[in-house]
Protein backbone atom coordinates (compact mmCIF):
# COMPACT_ATOMS: atom_id res chain seq x y z
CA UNK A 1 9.58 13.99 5.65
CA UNK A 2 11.37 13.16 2.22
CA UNK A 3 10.60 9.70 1.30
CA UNK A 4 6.45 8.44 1.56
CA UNK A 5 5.87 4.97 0.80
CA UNK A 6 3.14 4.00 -1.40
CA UNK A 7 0.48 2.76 0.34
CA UNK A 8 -0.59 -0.92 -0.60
CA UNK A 9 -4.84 -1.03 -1.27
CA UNK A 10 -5.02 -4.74 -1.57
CA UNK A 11 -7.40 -7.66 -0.94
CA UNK A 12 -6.31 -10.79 -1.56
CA UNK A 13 -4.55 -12.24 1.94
CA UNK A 14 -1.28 -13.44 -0.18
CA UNK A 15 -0.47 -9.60 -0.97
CA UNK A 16 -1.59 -8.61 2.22
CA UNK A 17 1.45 -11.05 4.15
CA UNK A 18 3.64 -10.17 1.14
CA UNK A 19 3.36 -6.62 1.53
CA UNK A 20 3.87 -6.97 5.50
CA UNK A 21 7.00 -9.49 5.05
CA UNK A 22 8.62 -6.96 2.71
CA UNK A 23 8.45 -3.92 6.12
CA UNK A 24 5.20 -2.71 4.03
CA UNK A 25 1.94 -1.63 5.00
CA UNK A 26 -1.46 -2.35 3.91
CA UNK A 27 -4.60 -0.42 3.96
CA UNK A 28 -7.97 -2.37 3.65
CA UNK A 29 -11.47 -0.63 2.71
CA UNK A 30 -13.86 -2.07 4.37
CA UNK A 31 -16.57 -2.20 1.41
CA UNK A 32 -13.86 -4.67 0.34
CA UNK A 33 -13.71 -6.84 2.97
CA UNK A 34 -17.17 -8.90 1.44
CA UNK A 35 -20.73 -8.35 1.58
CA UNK A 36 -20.66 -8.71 5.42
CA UNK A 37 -17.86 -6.11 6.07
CA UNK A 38 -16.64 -8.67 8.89
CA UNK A 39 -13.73 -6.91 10.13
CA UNK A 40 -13.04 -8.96 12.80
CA UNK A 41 -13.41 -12.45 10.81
CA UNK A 42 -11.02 -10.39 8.33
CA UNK A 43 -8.64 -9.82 10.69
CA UNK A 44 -8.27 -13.35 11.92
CA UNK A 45 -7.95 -14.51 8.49
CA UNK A 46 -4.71 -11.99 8.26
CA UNK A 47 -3.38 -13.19 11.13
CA UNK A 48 -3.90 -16.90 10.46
CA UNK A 49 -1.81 -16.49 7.30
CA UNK A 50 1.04 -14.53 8.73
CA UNK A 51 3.57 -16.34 9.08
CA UNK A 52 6.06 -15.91 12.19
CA UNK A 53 8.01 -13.52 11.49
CA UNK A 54 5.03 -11.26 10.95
CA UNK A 55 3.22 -9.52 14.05
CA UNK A 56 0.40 -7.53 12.44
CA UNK A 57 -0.82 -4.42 14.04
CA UNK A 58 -4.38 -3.12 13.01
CA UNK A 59 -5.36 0.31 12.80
CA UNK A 60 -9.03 0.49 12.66
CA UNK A 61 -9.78 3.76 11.28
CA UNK A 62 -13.88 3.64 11.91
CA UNK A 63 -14.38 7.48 10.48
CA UNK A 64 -13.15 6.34 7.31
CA UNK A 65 -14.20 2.92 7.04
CA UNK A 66 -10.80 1.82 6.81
CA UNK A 67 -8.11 -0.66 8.33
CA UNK A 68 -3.88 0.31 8.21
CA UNK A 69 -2.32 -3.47 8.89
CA UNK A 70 1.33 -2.88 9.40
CA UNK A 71 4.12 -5.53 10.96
CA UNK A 72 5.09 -4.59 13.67
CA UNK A 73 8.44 -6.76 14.42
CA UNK A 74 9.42 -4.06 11.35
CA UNK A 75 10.00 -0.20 11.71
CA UNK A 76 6.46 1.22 11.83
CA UNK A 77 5.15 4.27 9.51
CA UNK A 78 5.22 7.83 11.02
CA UNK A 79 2.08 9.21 11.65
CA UNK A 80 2.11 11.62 8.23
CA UNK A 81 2.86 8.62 5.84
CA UNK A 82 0.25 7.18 7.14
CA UNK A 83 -1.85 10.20 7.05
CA UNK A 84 -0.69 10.18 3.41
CA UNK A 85 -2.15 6.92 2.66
CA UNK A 86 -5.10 7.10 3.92
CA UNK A 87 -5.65 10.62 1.87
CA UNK A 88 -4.55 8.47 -1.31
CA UNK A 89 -7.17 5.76 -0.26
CA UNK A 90 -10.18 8.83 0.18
CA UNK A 91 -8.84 10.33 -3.54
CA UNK A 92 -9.11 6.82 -5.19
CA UNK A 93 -12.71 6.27 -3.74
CA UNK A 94 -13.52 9.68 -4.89
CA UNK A 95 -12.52 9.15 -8.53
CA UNK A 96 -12.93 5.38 -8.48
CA UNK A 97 -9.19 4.78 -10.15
CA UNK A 98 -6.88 2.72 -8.37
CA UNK A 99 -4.03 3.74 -6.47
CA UNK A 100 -1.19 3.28 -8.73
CA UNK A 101 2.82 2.54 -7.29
CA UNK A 102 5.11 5.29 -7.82
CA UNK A 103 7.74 4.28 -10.62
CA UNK A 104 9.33 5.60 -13.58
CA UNK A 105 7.36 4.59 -16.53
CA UNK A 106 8.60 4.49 -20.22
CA UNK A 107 7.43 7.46 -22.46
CA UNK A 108 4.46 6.19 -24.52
CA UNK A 109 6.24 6.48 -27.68
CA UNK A 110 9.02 4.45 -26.80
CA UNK A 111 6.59 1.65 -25.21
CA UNK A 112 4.98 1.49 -28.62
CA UNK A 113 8.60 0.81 -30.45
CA UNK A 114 10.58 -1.25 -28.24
CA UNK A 115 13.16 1.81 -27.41
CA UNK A 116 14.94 2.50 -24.58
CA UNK A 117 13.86 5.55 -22.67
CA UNK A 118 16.57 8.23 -22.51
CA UNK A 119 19.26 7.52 -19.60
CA UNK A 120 19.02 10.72 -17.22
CA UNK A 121 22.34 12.73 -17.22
CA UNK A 122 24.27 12.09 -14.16
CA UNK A 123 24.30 15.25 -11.66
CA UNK A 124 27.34 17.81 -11.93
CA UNK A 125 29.64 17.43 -8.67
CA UNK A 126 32.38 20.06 -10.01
């Protein structure tokens, strides 16, 4: 496996069908899902607010207190990036920080000034 996507901790039902309509997955805590933890009222909700080109799929993970919500009319997750998630969910509840997306951030010095972070050299195909 080369390329893991980023899993998607989120709790608002707009980023939840976002994340689905753009082939995404989502992965919901369950202490997030109110002071109830009503799973299955939560997962109504989800579905009433996909729209129709969205077929969620719920993956109730009960050992970790957690629920994968894929679409799947899209190409589904193999088993170790979802594995992979749910490890990144279990490290963010350890050390309460947020899972954070994987992109290239500018160097802090260069965020402070305005400048342009260094363009990275082109690979040599001699």
């Amino acid at each position: 496996m080369t390329n893991v996507a980023t899993p998607y901790w989120v709790s608002e039902l707009h980023e939840i069908v976002g994340a689905l309509q753009n082939g995404k997955w989502a992965i919901a805590r369950w202490e997030d899902l109110g002071p109830d933890e009503d799973l299955a009222h939560w997962q109504a909700a989800v579905r009433d607010a996909c729209t129709s080109d969205i077929d969620p799929l719920f993956l109730d993970i009960s050992r970790r207190s957690l629920t994968v919500v894929l679409n799947a009319a899209l190409a589904v997750p193999d088993e170790d990036q979802i594995h992979l998630s749910i490890a990144a969910i279990e490290v963010s509840r350890f050390t309460g920080r947020p899972i954070r997306p994987r992109h290239r951030q500018r160097p802090a010095s260069s965020a402070t000034t305005g400048a342009r972070a260094p363009a990275t050299p082109a690979p040599n195909t001699k």
